[in-house]
Protein backbone atom coordinates (compact mmCIF):
# COMPACT_ATOMS: atom_id res chain seq x y z
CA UNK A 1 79.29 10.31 13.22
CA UNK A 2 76.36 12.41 13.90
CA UNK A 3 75.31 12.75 10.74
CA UNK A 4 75.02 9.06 10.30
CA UNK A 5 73.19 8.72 13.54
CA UNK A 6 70.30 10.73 12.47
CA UNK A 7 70.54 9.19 9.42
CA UNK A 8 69.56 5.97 11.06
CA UNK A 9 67.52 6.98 13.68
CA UNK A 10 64.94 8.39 10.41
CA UNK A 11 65.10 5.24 8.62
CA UNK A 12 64.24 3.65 11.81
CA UNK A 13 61.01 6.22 12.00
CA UNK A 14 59.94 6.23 8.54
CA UNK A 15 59.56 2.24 9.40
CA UNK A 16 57.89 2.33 11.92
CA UNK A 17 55.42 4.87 10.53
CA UNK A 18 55.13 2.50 7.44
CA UNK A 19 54.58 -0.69 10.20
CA UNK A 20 51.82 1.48 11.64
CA UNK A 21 49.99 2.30 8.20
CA UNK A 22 49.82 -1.22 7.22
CA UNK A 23 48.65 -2.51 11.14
CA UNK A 24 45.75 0.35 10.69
CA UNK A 25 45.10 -0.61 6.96
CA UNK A 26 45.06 -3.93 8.14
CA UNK A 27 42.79 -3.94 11.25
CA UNK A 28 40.43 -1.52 9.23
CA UNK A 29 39.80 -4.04 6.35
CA UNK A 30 39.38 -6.93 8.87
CA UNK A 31 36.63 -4.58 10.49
CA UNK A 32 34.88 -3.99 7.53
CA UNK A 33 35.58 -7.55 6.30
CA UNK A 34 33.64 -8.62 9.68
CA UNK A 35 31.26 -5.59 9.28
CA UNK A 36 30.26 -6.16 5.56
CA UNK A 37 30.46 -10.18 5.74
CA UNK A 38 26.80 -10.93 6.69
CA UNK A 39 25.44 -8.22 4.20
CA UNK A 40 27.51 -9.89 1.57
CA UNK A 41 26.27 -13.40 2.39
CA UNK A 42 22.33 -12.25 3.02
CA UNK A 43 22.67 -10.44 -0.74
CA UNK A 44 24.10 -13.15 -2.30
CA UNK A 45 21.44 -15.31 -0.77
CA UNK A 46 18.84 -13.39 -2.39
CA UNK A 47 20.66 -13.50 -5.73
CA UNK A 48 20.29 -17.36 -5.17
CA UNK A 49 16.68 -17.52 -4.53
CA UNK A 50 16.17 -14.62 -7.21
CA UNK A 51 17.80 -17.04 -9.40
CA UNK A 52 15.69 -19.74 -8.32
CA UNK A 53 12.53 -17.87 -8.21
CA UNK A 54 12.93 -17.00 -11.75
CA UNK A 55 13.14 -20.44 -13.27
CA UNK A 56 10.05 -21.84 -11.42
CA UNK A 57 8.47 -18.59 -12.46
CA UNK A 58 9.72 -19.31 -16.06
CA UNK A 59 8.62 -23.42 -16.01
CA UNK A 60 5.34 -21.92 -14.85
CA UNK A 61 4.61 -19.23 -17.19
CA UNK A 62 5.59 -21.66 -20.38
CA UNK A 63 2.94 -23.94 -18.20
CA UNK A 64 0.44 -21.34 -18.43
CA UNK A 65 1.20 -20.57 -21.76
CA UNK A 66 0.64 -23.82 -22.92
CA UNK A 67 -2.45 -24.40 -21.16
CA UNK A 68 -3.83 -21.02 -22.83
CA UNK A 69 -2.88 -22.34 -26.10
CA UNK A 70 -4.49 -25.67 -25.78
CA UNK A 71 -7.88 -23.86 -24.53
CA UNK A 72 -7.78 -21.54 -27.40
CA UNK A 73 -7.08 -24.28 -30.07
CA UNK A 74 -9.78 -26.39 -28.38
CA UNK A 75 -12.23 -23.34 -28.71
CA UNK A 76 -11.76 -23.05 -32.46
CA UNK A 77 -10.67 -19.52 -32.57
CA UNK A 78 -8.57 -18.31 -35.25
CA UNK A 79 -4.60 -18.65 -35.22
CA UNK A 80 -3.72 -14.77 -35.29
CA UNK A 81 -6.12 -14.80 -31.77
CA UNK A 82 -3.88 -17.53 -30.60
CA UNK A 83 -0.93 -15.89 -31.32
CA UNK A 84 -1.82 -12.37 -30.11
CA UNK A 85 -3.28 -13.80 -26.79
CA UNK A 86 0.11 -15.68 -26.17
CA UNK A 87 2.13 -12.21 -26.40
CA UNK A 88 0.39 -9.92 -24.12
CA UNK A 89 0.22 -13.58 -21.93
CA UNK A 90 3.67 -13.91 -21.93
CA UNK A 91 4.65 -10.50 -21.50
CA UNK A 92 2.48 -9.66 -18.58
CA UNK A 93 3.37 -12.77 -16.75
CA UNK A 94 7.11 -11.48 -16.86
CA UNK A 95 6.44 -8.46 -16.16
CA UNK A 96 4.65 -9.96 -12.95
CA UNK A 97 7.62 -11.98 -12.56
CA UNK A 98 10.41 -9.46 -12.56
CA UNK A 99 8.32 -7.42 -10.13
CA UNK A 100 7.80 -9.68 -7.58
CA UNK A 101 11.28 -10.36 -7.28
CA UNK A 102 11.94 -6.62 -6.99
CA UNK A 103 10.01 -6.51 -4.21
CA UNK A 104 11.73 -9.88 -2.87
CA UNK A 105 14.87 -7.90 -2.78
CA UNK A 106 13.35 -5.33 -0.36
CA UNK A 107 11.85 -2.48 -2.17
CA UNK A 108 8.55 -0.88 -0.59
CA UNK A 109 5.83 -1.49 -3.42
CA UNK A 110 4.84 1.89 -2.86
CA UNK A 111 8.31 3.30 -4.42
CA UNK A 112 7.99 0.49 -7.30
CA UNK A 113 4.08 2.17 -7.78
CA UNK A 114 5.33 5.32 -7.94
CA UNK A 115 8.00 4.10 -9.75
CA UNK A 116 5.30 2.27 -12.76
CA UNK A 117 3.18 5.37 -12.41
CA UNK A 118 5.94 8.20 -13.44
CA UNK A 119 7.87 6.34 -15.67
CA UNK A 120 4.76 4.80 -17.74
CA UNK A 121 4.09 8.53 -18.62
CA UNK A 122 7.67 8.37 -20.28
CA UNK A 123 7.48 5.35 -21.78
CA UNK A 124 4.20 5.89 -22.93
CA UNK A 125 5.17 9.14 -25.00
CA UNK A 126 8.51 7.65 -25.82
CA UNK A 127 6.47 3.95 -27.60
CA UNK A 128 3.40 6.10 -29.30
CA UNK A 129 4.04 3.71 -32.27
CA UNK A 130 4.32 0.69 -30.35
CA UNK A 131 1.09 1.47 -28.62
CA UNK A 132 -0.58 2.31 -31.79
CA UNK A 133 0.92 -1.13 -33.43
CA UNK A 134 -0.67 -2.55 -30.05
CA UNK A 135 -3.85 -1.09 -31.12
CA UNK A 136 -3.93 -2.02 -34.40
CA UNK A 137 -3.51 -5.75 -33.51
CA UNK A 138 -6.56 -5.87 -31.41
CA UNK A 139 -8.25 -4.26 -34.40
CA UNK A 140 -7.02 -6.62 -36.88
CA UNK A 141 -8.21 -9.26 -34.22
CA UNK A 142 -11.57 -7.88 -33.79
CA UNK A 143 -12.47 -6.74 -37.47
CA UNK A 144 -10.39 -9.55 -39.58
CA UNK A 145 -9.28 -8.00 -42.76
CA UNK A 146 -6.82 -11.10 -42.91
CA UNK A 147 -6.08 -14.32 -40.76
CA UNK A 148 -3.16 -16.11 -40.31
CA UNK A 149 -2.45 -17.73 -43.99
CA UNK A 150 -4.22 -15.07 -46.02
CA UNK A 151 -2.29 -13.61 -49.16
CA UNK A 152 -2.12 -9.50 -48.16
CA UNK A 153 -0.76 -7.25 -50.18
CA UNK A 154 0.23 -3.91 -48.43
CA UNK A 155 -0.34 -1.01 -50.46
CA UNK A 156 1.24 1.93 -48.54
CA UNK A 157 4.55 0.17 -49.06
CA UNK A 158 3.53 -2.60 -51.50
CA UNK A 159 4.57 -5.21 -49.50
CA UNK A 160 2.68 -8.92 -50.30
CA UNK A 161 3.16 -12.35 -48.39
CA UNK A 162 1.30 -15.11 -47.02
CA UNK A 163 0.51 -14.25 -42.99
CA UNK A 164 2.35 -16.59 -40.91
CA UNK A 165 1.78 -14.71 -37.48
CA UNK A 166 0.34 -12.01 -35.99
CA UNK A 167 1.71 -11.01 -33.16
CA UNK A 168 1.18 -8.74 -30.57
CA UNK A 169 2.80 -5.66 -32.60
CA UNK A 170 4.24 -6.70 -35.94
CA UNK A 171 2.44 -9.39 -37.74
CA UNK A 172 4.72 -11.16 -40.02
CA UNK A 173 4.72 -12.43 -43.73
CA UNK A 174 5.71 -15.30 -45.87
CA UNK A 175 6.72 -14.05 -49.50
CA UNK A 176 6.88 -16.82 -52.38
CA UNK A 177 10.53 -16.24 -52.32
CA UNK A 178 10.62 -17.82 -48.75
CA UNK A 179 11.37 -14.29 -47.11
CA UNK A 180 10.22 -12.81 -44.33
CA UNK A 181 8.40 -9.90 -43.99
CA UNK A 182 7.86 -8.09 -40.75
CA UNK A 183 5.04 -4.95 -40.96
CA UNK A 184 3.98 -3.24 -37.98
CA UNK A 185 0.00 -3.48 -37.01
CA UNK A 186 -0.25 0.01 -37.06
CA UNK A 187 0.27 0.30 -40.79
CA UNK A 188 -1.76 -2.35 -41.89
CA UNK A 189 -4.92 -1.64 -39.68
CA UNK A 190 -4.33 2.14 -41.36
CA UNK A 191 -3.59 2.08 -44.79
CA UNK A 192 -5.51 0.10 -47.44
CA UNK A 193 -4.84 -3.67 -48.16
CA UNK A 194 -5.75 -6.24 -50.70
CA UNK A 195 -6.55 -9.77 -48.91
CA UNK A 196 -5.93 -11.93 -52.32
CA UNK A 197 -7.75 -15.05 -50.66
CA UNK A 198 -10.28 -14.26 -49.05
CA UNK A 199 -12.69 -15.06 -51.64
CA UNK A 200 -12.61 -18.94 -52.82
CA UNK A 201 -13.40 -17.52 -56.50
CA UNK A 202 -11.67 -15.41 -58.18
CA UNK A 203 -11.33 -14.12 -61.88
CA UNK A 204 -8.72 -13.97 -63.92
CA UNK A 205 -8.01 -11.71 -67.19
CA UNK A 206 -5.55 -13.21 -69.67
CA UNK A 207 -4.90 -10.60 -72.57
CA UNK A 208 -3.84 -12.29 -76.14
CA UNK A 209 -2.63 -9.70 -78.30
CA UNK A 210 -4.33 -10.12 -81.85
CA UNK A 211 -3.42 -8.74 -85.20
CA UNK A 212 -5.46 -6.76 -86.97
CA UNK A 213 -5.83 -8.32 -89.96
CA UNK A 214 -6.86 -11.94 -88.30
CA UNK A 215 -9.64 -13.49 -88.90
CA UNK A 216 -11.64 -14.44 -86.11
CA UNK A 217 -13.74 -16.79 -87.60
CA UNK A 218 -10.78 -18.96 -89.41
CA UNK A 219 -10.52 -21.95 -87.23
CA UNK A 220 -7.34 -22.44 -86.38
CA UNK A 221 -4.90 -24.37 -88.38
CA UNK A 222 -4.29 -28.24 -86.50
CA UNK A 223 -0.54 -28.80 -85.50
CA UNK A 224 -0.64 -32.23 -86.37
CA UNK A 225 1.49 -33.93 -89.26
């Protein structure tokens, strides 16, 4: 009889002990719940209005974009200057973008600064051949070897095509196959080229093999009846 007493009187404890976890479990995650709540709604909120912010910043930039274009065509400037011109355009005006709504979220600009300013070090030395293919398509802009539908033919690589676009660090080729080519603007404003059309004249060598023992001054024989 004892033996069955203490028996219940610890089944008895253990459930209240268990009762007491799940009231303190309980009352914590309600306090958190009512803690956390208006952080939770205010950030989600901003995710919102991020949200938002970035599609009228999108509509906008394509607006700018367009306007850029339609200046440049109206200006008579060459295509690869149009195209060049519309990808540092467009990927400045995200980059604007982005960071603004970093800072919307609550980051001090002067973190994000320091931020640009250590990590562009880093980037920079980690993209050497992106800023030299960067480079070379402001050279190929300023000093035209080729414009957009020249016939190029690469010679580092021998790589030939009809330029379609140059953009703002691969320009890209047409080949009569109908395959596309992409060559960085480093290697063509290094190496040598060949710009097939640049000239409107051009000569042409045919080579007729001839025997020996032809005569050159027998008119040839007709191939009518």
């Amino acid at each position: 009889m004892y033996y069955t007493l203490l028996t219940d009187n610890t089944a008895e404890s253990v459930t209240e002990n268990i009762q007491q976890e799940v009231a303190t479990q309980t009352s914590f995650a309600v306090d958190f719940f009512h803690e956390n709540l208006p952080k939770a709604i205010n950030f989600g909120v901003g995710v919102v209005f991020a949200l938002i912010f970035f599609l009228i910043g999108r509509i906008l930039i394509n607006w700018v974009r367009k306007l850029v274009r339609a200046s440049i065509e109206r200006s008579a400037a060459d295509k690869g200057v149009e195209q060049f011109v519309d990808s540092c355009l467009k990927t400045g005006l995200y980059a604007i973008l982005i960071l603004s709504i970093i800072v919307r979220f609550g980051v001090d600009t002067s973190t994000v600064a320091a931020l640009l300013a250590s990590g562009g070090v880093a980037i920079g030395l980690a993209l050497q051949g992106s800023l030299s293919n960067f480079a070379g398509g402001v050279l190929i802009l300023l000093l035209k070897p080729f414009s957009v539908g020249d016939y190029i033919i690469e010679h580092s690589d021998n790589l030939e095509g009809t330029v379609k676009e140059i953009q703002i660090f691969y320009t890209k080729l047409s080949t009569v196959d109908n395959k596309t080519i992409v060559i960085p603007n480093g290697n063509l404003s290094n190496n040598s080229l060949t710009n097939v059309t640049a000239m409107d004249l051009r000569r042409l060598d045919f080579y007729v093999r001839i025997g020996y023992d032809e005569d050159l001054k027998k008119p040839s024989r007709s191939s009518g009846p």
